[in-house]
C-alpha atoms as a PDB file:
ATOM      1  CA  UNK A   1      58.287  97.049  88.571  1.00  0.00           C
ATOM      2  CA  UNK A   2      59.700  99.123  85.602  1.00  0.00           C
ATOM      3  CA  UNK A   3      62.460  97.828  83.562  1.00  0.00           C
ATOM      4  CA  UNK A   4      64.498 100.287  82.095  1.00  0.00           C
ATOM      5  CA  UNK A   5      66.897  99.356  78.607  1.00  0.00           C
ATOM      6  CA  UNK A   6      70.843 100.586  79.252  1.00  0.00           C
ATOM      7  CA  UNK A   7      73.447 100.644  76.756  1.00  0.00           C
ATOM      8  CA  UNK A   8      77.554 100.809  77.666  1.00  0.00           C
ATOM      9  CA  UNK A   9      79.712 102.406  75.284  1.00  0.00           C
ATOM     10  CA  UNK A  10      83.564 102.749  75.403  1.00  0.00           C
ATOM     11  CA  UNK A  11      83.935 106.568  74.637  1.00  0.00           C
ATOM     12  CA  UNK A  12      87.049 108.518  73.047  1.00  0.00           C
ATOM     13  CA  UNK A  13      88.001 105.356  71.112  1.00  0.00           C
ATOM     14  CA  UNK A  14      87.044 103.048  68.443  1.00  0.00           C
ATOM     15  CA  UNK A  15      88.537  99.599  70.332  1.00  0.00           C
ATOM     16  CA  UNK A  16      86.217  97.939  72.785  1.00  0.00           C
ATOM     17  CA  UNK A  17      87.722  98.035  76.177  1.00  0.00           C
ATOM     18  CA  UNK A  18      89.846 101.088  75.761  1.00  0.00           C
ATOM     19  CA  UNK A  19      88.377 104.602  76.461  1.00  0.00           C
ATOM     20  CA  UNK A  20      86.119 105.569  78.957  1.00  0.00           C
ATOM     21  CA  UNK A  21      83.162 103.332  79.821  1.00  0.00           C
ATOM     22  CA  UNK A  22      80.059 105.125  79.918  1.00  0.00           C
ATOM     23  CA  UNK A  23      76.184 103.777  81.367  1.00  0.00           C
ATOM     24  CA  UNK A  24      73.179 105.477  79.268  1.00  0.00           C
ATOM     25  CA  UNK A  25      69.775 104.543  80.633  1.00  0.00           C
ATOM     26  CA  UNK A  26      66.744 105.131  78.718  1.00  0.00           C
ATOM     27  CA  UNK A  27      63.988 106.428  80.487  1.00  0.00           C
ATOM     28  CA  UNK A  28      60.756 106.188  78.924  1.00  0.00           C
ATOM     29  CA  UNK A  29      58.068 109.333  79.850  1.00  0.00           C
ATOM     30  CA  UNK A  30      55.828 106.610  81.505  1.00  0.00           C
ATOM     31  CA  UNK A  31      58.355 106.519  84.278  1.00  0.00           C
ATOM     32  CA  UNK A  32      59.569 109.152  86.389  1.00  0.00           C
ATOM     33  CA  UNK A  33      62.551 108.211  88.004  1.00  0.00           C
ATOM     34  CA  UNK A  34      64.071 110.551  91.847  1.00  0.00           C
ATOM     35  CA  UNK A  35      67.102 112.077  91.594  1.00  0.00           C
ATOM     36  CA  UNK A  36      68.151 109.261  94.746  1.00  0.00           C
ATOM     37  CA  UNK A  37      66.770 106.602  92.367  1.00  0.00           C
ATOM     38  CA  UNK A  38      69.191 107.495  89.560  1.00  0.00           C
ATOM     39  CA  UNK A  39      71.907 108.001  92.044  1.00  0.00           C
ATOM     40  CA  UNK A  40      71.377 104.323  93.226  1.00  0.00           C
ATOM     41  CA  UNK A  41      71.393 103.611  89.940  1.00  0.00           C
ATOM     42  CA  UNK A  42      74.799 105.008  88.602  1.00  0.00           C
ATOM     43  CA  UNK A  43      76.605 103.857  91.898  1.00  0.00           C
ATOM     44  CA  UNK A  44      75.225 100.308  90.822  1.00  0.00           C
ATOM     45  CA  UNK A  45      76.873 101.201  87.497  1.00  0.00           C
ATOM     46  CA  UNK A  46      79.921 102.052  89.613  1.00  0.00           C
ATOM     47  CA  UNK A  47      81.327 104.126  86.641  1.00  0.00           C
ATOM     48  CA  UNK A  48      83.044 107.262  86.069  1.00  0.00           C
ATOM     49  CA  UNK A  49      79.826 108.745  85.218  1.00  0.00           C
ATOM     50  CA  UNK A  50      76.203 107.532  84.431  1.00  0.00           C
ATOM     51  CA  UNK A  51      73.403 109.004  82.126  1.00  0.00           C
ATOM     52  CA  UNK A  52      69.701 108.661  81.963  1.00  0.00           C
ATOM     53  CA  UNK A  53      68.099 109.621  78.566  1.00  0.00           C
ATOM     54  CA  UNK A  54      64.757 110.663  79.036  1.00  0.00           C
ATOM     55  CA  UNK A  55      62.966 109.389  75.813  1.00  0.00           C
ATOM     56  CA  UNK A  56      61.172 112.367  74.209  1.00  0.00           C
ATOM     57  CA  UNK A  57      57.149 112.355  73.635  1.00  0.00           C
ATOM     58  CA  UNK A  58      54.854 113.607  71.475  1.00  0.00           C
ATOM     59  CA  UNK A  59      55.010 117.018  72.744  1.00  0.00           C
ATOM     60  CA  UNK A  60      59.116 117.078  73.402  1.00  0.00           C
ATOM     61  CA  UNK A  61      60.839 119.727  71.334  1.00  0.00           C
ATOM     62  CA  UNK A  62      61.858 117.705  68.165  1.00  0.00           C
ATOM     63  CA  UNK A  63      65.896 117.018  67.947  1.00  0.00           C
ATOM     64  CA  UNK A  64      66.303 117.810  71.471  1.00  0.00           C
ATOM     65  CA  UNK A  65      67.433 115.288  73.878  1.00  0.00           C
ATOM     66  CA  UNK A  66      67.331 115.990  78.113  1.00  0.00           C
ATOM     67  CA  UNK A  67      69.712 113.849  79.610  1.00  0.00           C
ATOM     68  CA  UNK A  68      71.028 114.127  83.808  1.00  0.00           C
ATOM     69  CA  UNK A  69      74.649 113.054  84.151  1.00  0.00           C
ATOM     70  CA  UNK A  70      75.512 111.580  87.449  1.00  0.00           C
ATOM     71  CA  UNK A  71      78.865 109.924  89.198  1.00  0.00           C
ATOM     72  CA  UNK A  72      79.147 107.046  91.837  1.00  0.00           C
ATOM     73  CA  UNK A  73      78.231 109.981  94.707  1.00  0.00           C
ATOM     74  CA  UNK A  74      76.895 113.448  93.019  1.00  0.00           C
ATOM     75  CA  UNK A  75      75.311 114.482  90.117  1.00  0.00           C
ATOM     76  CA  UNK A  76      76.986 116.984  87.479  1.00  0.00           C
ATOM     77  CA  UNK A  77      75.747 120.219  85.345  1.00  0.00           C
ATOM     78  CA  UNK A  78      78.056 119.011  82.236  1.00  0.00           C
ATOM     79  CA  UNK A  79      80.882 116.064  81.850  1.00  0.00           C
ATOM     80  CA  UNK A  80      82.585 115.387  78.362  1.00  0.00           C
ATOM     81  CA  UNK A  81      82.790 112.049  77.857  1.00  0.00           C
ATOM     82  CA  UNK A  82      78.903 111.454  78.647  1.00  0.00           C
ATOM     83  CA  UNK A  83      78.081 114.244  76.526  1.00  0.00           C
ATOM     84  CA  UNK A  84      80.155 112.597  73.454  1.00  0.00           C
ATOM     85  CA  UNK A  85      79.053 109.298  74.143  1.00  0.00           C
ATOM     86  CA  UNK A  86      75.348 110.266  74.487  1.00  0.00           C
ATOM     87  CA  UNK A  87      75.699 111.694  71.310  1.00  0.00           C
ATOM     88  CA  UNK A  88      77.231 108.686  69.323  1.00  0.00           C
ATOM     89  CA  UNK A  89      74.767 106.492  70.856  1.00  0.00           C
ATOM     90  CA  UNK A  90      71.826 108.599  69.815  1.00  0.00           C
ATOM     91  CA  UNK A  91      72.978 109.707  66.484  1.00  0.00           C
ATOM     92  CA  UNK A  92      74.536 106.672  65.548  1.00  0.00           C
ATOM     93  CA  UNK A  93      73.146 103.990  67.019  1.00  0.00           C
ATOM     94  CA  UNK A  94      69.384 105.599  67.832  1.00  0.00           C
ATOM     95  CA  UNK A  95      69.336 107.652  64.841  1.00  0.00           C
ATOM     96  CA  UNK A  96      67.518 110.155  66.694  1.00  0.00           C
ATOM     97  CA  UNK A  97      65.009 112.265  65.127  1.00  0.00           C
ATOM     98  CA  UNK A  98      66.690 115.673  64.094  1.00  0.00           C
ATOM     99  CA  UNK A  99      65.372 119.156  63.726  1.00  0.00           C
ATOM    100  CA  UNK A 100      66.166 119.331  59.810  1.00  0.00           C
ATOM    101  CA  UNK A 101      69.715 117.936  60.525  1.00  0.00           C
ATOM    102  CA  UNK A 102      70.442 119.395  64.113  1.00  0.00           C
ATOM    103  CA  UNK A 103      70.258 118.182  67.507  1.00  0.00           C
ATOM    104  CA  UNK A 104      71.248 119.465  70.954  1.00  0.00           C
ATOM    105  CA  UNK A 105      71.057 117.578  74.484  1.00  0.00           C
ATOM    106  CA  UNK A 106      69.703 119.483  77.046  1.00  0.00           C
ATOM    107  CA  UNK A 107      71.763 119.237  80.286  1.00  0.00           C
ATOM    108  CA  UNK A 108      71.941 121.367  83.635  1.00  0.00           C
ATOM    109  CA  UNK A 109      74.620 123.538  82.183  1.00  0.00           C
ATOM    110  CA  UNK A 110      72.426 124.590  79.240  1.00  0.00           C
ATOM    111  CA  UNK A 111      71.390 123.930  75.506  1.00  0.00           C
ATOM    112  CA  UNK A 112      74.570 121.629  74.152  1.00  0.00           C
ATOM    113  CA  UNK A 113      74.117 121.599  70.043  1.00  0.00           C
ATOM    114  CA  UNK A 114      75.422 118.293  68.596  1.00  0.00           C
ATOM    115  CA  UNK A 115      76.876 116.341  65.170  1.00  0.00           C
ATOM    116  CA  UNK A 116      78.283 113.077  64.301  1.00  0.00           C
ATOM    117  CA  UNK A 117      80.485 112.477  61.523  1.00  0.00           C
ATOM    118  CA  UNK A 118      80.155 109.003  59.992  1.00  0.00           C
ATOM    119  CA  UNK A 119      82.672 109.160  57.776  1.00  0.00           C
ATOM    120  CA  UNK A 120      85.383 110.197  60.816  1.00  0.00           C
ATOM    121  CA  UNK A 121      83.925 108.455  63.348  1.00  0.00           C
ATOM    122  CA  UNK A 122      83.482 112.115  65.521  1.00  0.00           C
ATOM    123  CA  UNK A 123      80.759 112.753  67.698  1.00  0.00           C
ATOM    124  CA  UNK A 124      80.984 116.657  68.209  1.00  0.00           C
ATOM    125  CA  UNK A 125      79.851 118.756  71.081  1.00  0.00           C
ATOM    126  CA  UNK A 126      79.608 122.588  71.253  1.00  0.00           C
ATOM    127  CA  UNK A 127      80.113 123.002  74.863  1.00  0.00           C
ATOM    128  CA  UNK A 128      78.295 125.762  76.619  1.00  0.00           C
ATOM    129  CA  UNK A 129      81.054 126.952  78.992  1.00  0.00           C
ATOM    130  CA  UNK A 130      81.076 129.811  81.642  1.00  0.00           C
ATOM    131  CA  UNK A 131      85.151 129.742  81.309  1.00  0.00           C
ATOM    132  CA  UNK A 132      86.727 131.123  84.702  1.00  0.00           C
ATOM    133  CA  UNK A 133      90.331 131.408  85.337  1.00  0.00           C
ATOM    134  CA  UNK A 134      90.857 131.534  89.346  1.00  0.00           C
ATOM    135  CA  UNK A 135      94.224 132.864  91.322  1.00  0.00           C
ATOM    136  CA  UNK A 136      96.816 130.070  91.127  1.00  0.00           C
ATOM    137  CA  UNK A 137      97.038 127.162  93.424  1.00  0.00           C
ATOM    138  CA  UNK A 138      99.828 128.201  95.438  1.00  0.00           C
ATOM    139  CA  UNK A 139     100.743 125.358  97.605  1.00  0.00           C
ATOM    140  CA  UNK A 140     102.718 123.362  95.504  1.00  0.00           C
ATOM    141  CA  UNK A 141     104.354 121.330  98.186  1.00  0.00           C
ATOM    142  CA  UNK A 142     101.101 119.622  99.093  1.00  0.00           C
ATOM    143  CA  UNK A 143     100.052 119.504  95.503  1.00  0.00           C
ATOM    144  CA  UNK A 144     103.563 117.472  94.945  1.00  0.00           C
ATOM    145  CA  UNK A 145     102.898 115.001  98.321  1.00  0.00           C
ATOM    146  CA  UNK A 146      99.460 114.191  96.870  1.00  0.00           C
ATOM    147  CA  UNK A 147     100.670 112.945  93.666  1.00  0.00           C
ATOM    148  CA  UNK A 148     103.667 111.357  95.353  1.00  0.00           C
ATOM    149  CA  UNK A 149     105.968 113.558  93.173  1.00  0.00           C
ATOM    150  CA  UNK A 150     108.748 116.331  94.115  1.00  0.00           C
ATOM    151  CA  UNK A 151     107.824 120.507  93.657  1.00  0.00           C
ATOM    152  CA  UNK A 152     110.512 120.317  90.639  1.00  0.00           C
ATOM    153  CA  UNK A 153     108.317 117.643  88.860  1.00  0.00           C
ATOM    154  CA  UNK A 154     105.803 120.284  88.700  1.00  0.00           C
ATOM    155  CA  UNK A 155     106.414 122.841  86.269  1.00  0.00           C
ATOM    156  CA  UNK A 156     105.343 126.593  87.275  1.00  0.00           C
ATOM    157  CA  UNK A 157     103.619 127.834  84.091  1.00  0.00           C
ATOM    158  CA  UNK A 158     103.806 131.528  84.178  1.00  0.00           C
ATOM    159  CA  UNK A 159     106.757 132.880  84.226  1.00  0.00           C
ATOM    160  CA  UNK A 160     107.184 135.103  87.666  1.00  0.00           C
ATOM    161  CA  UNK A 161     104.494 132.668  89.153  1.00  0.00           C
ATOM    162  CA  UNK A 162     104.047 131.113  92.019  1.00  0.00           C
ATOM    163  CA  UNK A 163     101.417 128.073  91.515  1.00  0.00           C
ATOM    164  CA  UNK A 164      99.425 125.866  88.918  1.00  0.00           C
ATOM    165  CA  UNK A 165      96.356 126.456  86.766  1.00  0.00           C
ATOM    166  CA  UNK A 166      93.360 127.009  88.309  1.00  0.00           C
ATOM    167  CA  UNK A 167      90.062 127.305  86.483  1.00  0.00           C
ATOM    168  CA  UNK A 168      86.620 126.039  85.918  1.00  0.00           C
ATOM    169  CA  UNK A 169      84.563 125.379  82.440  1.00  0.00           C
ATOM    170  CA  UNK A 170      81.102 125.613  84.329  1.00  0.00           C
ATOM    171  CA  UNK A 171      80.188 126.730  87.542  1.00  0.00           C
ATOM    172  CA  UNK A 172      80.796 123.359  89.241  1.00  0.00           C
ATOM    173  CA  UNK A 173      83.476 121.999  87.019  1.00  0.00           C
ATOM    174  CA  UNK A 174      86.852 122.768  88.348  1.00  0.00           C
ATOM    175  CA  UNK A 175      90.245 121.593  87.608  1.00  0.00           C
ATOM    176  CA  UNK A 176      93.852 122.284  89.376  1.00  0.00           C
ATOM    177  CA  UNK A 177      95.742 121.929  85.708  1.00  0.00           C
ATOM    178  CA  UNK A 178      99.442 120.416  86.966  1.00  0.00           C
ATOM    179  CA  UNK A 179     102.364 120.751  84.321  1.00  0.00           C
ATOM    180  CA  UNK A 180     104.888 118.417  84.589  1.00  0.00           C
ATOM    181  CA  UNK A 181     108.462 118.168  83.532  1.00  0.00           C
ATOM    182  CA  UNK A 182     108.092 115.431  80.789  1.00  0.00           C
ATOM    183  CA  UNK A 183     106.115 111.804  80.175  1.00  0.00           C
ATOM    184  CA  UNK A 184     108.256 110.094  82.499  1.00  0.00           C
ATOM    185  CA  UNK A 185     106.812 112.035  85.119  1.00  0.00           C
ATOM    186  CA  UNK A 186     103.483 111.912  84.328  1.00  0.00           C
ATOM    187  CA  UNK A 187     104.285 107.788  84.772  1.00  0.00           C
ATOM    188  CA  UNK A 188     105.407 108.198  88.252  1.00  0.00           C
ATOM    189  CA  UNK A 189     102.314 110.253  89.572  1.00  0.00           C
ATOM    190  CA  UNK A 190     101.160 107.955  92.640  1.00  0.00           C
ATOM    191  CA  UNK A 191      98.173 109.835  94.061  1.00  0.00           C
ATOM    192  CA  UNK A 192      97.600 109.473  97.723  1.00  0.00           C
ATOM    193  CA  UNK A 193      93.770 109.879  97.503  1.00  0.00           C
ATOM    194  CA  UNK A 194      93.394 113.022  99.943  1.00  0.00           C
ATOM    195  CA  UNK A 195      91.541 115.929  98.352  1.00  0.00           C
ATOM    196  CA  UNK A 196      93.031 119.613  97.314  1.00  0.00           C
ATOM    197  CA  UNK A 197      91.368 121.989  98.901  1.00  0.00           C
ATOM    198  CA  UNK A 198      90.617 125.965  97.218  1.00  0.00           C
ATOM    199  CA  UNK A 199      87.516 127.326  98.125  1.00  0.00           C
ATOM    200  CA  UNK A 200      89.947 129.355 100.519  1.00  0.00           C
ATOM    201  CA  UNK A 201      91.278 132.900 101.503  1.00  0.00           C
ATOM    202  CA  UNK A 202      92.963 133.301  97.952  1.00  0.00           C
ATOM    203  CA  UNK A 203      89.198 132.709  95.964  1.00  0.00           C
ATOM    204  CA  UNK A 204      88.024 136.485  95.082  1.00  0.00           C
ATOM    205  CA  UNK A 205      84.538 137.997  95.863  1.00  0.00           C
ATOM    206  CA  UNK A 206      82.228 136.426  93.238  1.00  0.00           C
ATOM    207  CA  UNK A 207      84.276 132.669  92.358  1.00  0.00           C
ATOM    208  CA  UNK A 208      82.177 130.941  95.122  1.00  0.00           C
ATOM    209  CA  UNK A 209      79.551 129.733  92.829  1.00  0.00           C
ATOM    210  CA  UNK A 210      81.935 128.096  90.559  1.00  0.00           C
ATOM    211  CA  UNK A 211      83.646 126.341  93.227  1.00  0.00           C
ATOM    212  CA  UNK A 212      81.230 126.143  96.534  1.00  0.00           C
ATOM    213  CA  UNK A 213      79.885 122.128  96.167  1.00  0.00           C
ATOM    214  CA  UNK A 214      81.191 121.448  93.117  1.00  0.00           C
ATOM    215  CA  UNK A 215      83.275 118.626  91.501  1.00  0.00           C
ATOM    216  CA  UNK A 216      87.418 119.595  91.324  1.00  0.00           C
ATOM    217  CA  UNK A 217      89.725 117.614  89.954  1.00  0.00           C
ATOM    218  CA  UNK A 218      93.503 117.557  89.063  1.00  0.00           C
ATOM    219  CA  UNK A 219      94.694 117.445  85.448  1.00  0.00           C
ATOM    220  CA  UNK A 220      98.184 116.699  85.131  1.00  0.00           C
ATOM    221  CA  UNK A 221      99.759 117.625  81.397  1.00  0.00           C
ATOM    222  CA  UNK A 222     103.033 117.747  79.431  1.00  0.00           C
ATOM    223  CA  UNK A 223     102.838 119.404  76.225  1.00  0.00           C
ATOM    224  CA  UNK A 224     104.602 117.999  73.401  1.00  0.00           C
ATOM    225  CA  UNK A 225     107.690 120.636  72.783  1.00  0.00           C
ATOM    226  CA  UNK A 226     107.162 119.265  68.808  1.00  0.00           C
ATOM    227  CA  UNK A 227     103.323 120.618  68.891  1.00  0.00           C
ATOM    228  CA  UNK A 228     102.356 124.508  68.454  1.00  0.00           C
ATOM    229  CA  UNK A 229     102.421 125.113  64.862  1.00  0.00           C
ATOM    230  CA  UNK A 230      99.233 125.811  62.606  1.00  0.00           C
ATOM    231  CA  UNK A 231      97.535 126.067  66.173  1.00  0.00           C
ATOM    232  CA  UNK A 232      97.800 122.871  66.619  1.00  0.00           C
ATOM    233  CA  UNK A 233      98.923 121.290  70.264  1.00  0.00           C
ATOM    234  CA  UNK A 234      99.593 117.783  71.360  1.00  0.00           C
ATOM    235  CA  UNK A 235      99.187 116.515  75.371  1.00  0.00           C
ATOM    236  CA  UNK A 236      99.491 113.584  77.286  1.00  0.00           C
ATOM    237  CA  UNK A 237      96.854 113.770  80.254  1.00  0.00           C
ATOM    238  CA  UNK A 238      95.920 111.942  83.358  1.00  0.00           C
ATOM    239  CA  UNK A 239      93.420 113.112  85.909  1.00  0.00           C
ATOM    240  CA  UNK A 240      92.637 112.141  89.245  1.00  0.00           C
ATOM    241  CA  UNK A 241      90.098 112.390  92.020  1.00  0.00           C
ATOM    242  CA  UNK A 242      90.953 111.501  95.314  1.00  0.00           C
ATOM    243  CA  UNK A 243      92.458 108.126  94.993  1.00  0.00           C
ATOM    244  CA  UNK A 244      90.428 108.081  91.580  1.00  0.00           C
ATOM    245  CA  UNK A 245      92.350 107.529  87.944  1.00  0.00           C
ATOM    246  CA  UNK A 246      89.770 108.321  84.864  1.00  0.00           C
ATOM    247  CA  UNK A 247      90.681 107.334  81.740  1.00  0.00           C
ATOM    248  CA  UNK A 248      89.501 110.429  79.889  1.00  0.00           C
ATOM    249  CA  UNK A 249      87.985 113.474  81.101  1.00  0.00           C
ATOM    250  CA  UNK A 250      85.921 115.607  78.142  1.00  0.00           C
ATOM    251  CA  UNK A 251      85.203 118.576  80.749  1.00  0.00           C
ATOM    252  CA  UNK A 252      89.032 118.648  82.117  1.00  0.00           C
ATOM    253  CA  UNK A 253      90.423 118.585  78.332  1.00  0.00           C
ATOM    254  CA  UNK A 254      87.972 121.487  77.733  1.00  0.00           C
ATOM    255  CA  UNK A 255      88.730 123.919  80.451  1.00  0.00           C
ATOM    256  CA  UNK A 256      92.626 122.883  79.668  1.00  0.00           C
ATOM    257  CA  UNK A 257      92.169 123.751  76.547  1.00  0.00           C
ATOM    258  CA  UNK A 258      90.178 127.346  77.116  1.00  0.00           C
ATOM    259  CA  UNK A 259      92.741 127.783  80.482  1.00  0.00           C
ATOM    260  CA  UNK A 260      95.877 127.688  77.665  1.00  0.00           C
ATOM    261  CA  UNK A 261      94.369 129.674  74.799  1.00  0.00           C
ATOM    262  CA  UNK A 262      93.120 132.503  77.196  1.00  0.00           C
ATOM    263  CA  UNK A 263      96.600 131.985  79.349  1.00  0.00           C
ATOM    264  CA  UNK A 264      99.409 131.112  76.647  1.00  0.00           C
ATOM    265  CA  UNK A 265      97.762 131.787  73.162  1.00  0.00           C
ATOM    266  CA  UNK A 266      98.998 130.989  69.775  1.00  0.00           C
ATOM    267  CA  UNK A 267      98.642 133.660  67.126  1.00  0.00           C
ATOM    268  CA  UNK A 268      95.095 133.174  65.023  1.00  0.00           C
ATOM    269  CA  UNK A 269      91.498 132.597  65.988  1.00  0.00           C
ATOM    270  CA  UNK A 270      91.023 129.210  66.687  1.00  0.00           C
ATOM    271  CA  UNK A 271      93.217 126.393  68.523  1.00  0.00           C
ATOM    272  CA  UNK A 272      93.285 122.750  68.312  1.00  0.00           C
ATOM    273  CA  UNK A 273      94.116 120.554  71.092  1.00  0.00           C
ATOM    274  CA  UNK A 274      95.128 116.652  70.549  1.00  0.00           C
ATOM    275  CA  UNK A 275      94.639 115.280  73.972  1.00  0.00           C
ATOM    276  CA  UNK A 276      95.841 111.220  74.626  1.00  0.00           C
ATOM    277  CA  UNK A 277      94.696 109.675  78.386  1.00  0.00           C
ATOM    278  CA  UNK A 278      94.704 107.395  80.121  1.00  0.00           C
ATOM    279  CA  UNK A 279      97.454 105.091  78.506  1.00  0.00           C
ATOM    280  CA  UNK A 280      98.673 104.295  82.134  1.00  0.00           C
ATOM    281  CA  UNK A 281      95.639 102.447  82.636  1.00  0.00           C
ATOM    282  CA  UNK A 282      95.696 100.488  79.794  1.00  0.00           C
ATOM    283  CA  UNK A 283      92.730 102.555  78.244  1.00  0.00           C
ATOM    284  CA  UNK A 284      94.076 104.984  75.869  1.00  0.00           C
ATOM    285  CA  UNK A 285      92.054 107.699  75.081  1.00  0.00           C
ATOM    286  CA  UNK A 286      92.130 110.397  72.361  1.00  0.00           C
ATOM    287  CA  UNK A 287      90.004 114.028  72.777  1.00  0.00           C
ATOM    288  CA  UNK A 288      90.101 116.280  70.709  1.00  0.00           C
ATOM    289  CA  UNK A 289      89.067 120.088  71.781  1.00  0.00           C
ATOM    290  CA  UNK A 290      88.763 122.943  69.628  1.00  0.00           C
ATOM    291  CA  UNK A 291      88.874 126.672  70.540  1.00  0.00           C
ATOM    292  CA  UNK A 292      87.604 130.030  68.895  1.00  0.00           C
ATOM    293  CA  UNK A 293      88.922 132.924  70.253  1.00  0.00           C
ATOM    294  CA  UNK A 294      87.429 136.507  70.033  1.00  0.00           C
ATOM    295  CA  UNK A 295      88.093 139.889  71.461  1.00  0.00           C
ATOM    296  CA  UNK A 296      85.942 139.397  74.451  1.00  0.00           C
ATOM    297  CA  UNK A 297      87.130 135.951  75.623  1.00  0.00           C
ATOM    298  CA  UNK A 298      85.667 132.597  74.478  1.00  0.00           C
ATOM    299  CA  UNK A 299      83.505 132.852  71.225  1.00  0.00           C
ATOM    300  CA  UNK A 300      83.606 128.399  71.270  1.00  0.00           C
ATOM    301  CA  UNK A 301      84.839 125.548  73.024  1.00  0.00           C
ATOM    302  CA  UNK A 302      84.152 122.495  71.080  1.00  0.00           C
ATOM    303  CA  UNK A 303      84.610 118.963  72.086  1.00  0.00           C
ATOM    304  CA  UNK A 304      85.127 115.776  69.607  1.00  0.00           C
ATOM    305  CA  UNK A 305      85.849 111.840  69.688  1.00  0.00           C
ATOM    306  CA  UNK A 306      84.881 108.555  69.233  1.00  0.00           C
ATOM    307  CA  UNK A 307      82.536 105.718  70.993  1.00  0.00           C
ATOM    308  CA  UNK A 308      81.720 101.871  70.291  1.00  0.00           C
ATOM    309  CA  UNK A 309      79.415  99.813  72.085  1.00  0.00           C
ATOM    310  CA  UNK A 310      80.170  97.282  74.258  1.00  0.00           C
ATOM    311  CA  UNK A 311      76.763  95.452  76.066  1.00  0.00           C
ATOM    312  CA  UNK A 312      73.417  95.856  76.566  1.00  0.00           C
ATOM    313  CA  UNK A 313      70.839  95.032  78.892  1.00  0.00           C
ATOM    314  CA  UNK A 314      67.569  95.536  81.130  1.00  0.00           C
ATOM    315  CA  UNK A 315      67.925  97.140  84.655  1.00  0.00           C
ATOM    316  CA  UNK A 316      64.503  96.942  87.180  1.00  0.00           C
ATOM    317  CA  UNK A 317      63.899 100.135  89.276  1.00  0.00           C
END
C-alpha cells in the first residue's frame, strides 16, 4: 500500500493558524494516483482546496513542477492560494531545482512561471488568465436574500447600471463581484447557502465555456475611499460558496482585480491591489494582485503572498 508524504501550510500569512490552510501531497512517479483517488483524498483533507505534487524524474522538464488542484467535490484548472502556497513550499521549503533561477508549475490552465522572495516573504505567481467580463448579474434582489442583506447594501457599480460584476479569470473560474456600502456591511453578510445561478438567457453566444460546469463564486468588496493614488487600491474581501466562507481566495482577488482595471481604471500601466480576507473568520488574510495593462486588454495579472507551515505527515492510498 503506497504511502504518500503531505505537507499543510497556512497561505497569505506569516502566523500559523491564520490564512488559508492548504493540503500538498507529494506524489512520487512510482505511483500513479485516479483522478477519484485524489478526489477521495482532498475530501479526506476536507479543505478549501487540495494539491498533489507530482515529483519530477529524470526525464521531467527541469524547474517545472505539474501539480492538479482539487476541492472537497471537483477539481479546478487554476486556484490562487494553492498556486502561492505550492510555490512557497517548493521554493522555500523544497528548494526545488530551478531552470538557471526560474520555475513554473504546470496546471490545467497552462504554464504558471514562479518566484519567491526571501527577503519579503512573497511567493509570486504570474497567472495565466483568459480574463472575461460577462453582462451584469441583474437580479439583485435574490443576490441581496442570499447574503441575508437589503438591495441598498449592494452598491451598483456602473453608473446607469443595473447589476453586479460578472466575470471569469479562466474558463471555469467565475465570480459574481458584490460591492457593498461600507465594512459594516460586509460584517452582516449571512449567506443562506443556495447557489446563484447565470449560465442563463442574459450569457452571449460564445461565454458558455467559461461558465458551463465550472466553479462560481461570490466576492463581496468595499474599497477603501482613502486608496487610489500611485495605482495603488486597498479592499476588504469575503467570498462565499453556497453556505461556504473561505478565508482567502487567490483566483477571486485576481479576476477582481483584472474586472476593476479593465472596468474602472486608474491612469498608468500597471495597478496594485491590497486585498485583506477573511478577518470575519478569525483568519486574516492579505493578497496582493498586480495588474499590467496594455492597449489590447491584459498584458499581466500577477498574484503575491505569504505561507508558513503548519504539520506534516504520511497518508496510505
Amino acid at each position: 500500500m503506497p504511502q504518500l508524504h503531505f505537507t499543510t501550510l497556512d497561505v497569505f500569512t506569516t502566523t500559523r493558524y491564520a490564512g488559508n490552510p492548504l493540503a500538498i501531497v507529494e506524489v512520487p512517479s512510482s505511483v500513479t494516483l485516479t483522478p477519484s483517488q485524489e478526489q477521495k483524498i482532498a475530501k479526506e483533507f476536507n479543505l478549501s482546496e487540495t494539491v498533489f505534487f507530482y515529483v519530477p524524474n529524470a526525464t521531467s522538464a527541469e524547474g517545472e513542477a505539474r501539480i492538479s488542484i482539487y476541492t472537497t467535490e471537483q477539481e479546478l484548472p487554476f486556484a490562487g492560494h494553492p498556486t502561492v502556497g505550492t510555490t512557497y513550499f517548493l521554493l522555500e521549503l523544497k528548494k526545488f531545482k530551478t531552470d538557471n533561477g526560474r520555475a513554473a508549475l504546470k496546471t490545467q490552465s497552462g504554464r504558471i512561471p514562479i518566484t519567491y522572495d526571501p527577503h519579503t516573504l512573497l511567493a509570486s505567481v504570474n497567472v495565466a488568465h483568459d480574463v472575461l467580463i460577462h453582462r451584469p448579474y441583474t437580479d439583485v434582489q435574490h443576490l441581496a436574500e442570499v447574503l441575508g442583506l437589503t438591495p441598498p447594501d449592494i452598491v451598483i457599480p456602473l453608473e446607469g447600471g443595473d447589476g453586479v460584476g460578472l466575470a471569469s479569470i479562466v474558463k471555469g473560474m467565475t465570480f459574481l463581484l458584490v460591492e457593498l456600502r461600507d465594512v459594516g456591511t460586509l460584517g452582516r453578510i449571512k449567506a443562506n447557502g443556495q447557489e446563484i445561478v447565470v449560465l442563463g438567457s442574459g450569457v452571449r453566444a460564445g461565454e458558455a465555456p467559461w461558465l458551463a460546469g465550472g466553479f462560481v463564486g461570490i466576492y463581496c468588496f468595499v474599497l477603501d475611499p482613502e486608496s487610489g493614488k500611485d495605482g495603488h487600491r486597498k479592499l476588504r474581501t469575503r467570498m462565499f460558496s453556497g453556505s461556504l466562507e473561505d478565508p482567502a481566495t487567490g483566483s477571486a482577488a485576481c479576476t477582481l482585480g483584472a474586472w476593476m482595471s479593465l472596468t474602472r481604471p486608474l491612469a498608468g500601466k500597471e495597478e496594485r491591489f491590497e486585498i485583506t480576507q477573511g478577518v470575519e473568520m478569525g483568519r486574516k488574510s492579505d493578497i496582493i494582485v498586480s495588474v499590467v495593462k496594455g492597449e489590447q486588454g491584459l498584458e499581466g495579472v500577477k498574484l503575491e503572498g505569504s505561507a508558513v507551515k503548519v504539520m506534516e505527515g504520511v497518508l496510505e492510498v
